[in-house]
C-alpha atoms as a PDB file:
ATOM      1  CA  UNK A   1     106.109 100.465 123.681  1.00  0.00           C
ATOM      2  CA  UNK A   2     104.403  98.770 120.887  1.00  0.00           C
ATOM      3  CA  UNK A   3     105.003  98.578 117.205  1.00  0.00           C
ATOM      4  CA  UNK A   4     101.858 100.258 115.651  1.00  0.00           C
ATOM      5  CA  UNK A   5     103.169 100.740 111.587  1.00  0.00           C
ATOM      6  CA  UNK A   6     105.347  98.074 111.244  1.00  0.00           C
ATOM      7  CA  UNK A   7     102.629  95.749 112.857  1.00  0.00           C
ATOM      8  CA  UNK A   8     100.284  96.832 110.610  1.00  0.00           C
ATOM      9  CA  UNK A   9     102.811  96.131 107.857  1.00  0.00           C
ATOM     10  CA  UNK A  10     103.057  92.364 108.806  1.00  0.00           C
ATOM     11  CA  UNK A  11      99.104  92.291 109.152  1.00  0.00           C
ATOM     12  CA  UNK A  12      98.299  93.381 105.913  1.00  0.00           C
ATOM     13  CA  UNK A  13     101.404  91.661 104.038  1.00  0.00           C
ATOM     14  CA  UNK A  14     102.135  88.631 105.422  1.00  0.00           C
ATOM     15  CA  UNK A  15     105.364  89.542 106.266  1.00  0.00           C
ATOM     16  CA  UNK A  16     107.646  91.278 108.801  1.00  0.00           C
ATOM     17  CA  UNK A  17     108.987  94.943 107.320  1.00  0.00           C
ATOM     18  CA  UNK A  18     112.747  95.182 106.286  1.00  0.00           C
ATOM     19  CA  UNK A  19     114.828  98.208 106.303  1.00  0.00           C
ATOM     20  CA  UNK A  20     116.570  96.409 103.316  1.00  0.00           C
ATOM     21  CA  UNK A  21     114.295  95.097 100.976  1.00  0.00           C
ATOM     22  CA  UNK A  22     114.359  97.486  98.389  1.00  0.00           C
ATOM     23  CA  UNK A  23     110.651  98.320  97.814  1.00  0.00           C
ATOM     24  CA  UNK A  24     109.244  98.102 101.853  1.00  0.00           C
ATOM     25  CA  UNK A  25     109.655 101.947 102.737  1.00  0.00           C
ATOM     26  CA  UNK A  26     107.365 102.794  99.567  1.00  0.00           C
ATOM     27  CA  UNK A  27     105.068 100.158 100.298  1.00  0.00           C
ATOM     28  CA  UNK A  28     105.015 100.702 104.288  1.00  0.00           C
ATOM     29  CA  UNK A  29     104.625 104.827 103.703  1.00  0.00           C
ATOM     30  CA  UNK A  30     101.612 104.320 101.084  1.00  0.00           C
ATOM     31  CA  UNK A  31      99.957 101.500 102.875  1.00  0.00           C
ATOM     32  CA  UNK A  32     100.110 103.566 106.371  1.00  0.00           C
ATOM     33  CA  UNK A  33      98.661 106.839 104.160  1.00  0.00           C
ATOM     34  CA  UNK A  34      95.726 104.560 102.886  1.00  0.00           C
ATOM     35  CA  UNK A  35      95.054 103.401 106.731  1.00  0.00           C
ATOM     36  CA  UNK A  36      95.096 107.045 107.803  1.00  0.00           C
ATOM     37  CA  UNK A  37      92.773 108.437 104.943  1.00  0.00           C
ATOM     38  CA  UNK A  38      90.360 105.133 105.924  1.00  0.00           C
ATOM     39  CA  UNK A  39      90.268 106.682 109.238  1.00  0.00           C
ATOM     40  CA  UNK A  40      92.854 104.613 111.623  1.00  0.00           C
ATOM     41  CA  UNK A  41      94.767 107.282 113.419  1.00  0.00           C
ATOM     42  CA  UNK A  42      98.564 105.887 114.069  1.00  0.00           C
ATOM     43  CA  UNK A  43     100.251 109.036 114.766  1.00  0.00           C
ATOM     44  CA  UNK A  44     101.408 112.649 113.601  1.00  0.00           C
ATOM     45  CA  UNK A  45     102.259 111.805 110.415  1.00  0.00           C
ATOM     46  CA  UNK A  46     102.427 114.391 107.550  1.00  0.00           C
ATOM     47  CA  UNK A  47     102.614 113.136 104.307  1.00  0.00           C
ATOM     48  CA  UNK A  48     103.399 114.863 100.725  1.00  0.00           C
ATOM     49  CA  UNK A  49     103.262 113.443  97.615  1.00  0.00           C
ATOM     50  CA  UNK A  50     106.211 112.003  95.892  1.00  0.00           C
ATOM     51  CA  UNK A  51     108.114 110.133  92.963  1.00  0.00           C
ATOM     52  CA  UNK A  52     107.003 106.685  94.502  1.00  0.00           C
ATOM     53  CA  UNK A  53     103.107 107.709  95.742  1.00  0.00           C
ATOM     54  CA  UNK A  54     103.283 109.335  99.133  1.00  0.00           C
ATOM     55  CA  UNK A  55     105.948 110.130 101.732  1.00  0.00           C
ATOM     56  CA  UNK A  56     105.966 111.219 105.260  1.00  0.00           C
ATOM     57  CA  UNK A  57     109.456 112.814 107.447  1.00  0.00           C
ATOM     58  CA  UNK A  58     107.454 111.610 110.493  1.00  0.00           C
ATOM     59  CA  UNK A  59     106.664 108.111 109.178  1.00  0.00           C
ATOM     60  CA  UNK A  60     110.408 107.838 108.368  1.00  0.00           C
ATOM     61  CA  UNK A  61     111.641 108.398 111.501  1.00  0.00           C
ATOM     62  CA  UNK A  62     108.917 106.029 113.576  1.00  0.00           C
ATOM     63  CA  UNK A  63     110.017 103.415 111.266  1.00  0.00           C
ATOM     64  CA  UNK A  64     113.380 103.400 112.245  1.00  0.00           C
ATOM     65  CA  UNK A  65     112.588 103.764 115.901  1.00  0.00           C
ATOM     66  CA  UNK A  66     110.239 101.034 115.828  1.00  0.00           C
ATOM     67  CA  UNK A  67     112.536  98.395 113.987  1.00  0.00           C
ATOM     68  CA  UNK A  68     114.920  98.265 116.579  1.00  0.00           C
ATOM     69  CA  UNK A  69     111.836  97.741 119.460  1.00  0.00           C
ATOM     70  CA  UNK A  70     111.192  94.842 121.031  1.00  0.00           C
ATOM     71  CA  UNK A  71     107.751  93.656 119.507  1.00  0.00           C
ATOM     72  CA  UNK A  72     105.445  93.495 122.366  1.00  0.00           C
ATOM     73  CA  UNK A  73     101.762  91.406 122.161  1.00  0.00           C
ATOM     74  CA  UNK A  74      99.182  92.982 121.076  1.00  0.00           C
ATOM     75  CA  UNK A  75      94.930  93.127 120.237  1.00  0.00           C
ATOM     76  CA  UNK A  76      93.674  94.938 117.241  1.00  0.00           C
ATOM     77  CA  UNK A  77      90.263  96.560 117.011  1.00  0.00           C
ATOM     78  CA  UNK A  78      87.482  95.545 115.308  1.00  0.00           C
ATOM     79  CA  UNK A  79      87.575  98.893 113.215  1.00  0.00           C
ATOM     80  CA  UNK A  80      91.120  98.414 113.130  1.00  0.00           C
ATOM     81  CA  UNK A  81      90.740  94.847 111.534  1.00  0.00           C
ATOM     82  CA  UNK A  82      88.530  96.375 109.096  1.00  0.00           C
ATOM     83  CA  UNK A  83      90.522  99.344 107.703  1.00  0.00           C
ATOM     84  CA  UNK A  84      93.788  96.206 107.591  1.00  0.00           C
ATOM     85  CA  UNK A  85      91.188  94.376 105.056  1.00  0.00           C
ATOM     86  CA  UNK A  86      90.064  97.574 103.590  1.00  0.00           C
ATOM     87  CA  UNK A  87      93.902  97.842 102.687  1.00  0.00           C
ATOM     88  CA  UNK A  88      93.677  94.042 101.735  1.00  0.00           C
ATOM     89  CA  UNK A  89      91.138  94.105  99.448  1.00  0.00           C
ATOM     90  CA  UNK A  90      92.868  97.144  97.651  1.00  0.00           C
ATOM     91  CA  UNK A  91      95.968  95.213  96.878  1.00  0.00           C
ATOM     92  CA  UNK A  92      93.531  91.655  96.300  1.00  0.00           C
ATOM     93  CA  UNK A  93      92.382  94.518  93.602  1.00  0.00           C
ATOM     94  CA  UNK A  94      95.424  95.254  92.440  1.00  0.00           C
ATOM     95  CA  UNK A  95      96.655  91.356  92.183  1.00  0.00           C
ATOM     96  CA  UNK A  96      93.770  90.950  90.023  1.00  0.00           C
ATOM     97  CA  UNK A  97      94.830  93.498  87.540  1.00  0.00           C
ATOM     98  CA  UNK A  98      98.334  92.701  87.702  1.00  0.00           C
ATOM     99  CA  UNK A  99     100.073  95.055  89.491  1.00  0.00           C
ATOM    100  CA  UNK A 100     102.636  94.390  92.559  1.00  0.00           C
ATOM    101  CA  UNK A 101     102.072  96.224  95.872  1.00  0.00           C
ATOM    102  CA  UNK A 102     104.658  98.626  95.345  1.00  0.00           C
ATOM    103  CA  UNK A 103     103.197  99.739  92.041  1.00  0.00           C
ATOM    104  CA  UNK A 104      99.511  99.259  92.969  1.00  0.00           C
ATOM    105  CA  UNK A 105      99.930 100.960  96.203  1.00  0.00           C
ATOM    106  CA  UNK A 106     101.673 103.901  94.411  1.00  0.00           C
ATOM    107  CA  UNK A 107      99.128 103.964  91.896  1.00  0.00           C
ATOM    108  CA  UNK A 108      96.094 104.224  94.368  1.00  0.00           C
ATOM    109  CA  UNK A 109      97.591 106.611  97.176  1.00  0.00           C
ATOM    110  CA  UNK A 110      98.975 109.109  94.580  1.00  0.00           C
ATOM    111  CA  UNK A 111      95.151 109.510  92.696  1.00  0.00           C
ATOM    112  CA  UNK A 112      93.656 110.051  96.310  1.00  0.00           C
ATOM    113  CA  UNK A 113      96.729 112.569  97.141  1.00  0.00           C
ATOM    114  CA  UNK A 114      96.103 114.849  94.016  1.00  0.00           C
ATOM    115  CA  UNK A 115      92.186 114.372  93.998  1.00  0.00           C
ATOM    116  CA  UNK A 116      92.139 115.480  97.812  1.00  0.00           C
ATOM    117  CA  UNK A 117      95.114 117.763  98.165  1.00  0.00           C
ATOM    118  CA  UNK A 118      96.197 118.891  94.847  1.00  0.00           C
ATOM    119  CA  UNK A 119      94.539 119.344  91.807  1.00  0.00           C
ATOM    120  CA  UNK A 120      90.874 121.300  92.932  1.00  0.00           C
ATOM    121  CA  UNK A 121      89.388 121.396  89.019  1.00  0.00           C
ATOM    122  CA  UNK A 122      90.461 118.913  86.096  1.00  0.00           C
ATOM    123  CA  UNK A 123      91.089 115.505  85.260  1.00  0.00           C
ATOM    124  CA  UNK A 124      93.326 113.687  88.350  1.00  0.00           C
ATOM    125  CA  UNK A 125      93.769 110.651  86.282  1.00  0.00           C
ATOM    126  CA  UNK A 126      94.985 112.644  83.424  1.00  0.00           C
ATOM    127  CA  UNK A 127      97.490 114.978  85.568  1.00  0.00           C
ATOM    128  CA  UNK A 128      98.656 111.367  87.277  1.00  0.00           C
ATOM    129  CA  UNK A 129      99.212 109.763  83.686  1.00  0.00           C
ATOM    130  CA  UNK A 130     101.481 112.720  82.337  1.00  0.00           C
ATOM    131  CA  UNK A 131     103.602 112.741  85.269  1.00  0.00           C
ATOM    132  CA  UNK A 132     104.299 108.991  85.089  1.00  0.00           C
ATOM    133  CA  UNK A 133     103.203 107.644  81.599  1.00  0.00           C
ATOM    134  CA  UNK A 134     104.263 104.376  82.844  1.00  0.00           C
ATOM    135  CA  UNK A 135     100.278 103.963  84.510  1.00  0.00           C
ATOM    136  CA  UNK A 136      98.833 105.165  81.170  1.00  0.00           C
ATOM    137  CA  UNK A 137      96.401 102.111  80.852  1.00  0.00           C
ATOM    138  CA  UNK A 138      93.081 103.466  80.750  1.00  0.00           C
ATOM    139  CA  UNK A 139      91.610 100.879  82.580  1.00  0.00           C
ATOM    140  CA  UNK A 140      94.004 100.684  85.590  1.00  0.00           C
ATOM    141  CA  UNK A 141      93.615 104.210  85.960  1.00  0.00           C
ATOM    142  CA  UNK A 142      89.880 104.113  85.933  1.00  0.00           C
ATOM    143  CA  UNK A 143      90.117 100.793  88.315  1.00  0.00           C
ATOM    144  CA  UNK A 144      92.558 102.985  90.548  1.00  0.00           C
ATOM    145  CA  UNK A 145      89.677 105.894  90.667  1.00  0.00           C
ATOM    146  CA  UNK A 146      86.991 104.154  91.492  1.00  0.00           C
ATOM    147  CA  UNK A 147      89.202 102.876  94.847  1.00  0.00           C
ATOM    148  CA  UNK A 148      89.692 106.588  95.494  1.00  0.00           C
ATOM    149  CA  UNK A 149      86.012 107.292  95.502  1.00  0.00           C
ATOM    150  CA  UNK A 150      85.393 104.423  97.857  1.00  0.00           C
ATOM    151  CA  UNK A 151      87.845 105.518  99.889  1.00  0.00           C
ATOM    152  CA  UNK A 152      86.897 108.909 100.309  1.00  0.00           C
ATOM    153  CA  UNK A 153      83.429 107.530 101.143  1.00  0.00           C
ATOM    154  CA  UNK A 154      84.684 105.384 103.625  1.00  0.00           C
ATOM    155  CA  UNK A 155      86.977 107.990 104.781  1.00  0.00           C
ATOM    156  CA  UNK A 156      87.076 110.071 108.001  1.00  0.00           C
ATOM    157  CA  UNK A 157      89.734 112.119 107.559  1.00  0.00           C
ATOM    158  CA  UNK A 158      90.285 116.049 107.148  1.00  0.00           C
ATOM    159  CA  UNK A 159      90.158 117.037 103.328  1.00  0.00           C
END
């Protein structure tokens, strides 16, 4: 059996995922969400939204089954390759501005989650900012949107 999320994880980040580096389950569950909502199907996963952007049960558990497989070769799609440097380009993004994956990440999947999911009427920037007043930068916010709108462009995914 192959590793499909945790794959994906070293492809976009450069680096193999760790059950105990304090920030990877965040960054893993909100990376695999923006994959999904960019249309690259990697399972049944079902995610809510969170104090750290997104979260999925289902993700959770295919995590841990997948760490301890052995990693087996294999060949990513062309559209596959694309929605890894969609996901690239949103963290290049976030670099730029000066945020780190886990907050960047967070930032970007919990805007698309309330846009899409939660809030049908209003501002989603300004529900986003009162829950954590940490992101209250106008322009990181506004930065953060404009990924969400691309995304749901982009996106094939059920709204």
């Amino acid at each position: 059996m192959k590793r499909i999320v945790t794959s994906l994880f070293q492809e976009i980040h450069g680096r193999p995922y760790s059950l105990s580096a304090p920030d990877d389950e965040a960054i893993i569950q909100n990376t695999t969400y923006l994959l999904e909502r960019l249309g690259l199907h990697m399972g049944e996963f079902w995610f809510l939204r969170d104090s750290l952007g997104v979260y999925s049960l289902e993700l959770s558990n295919a995590i841990v089954a997948e760490v301890d497989m052995v990693e087996e070769s294999y060949a990513l799609s062309e559209f596959a390759q694309e929605q890894i440097n969609s996901v690239k380009n949103i963290l290049s993004r976030g670099r730029a501005l000066g945020q780190t994956p886990h907050d960047w990440l967070e930032i970007v999947s919990s805007l698309h989650f309330l846009k899409n999911y939660e809030v049908a009427d209003g501002d989603v920037a300004a529900k986003f900012v009162a829950e954590k007043p940490q992101y209250s930068d106008t322009y990181l916010t506004s930065a953060a949107m404009g990924i969400v709108d691309v995304i749901d462009e982009l996106g094939c995914y059920p709204t």
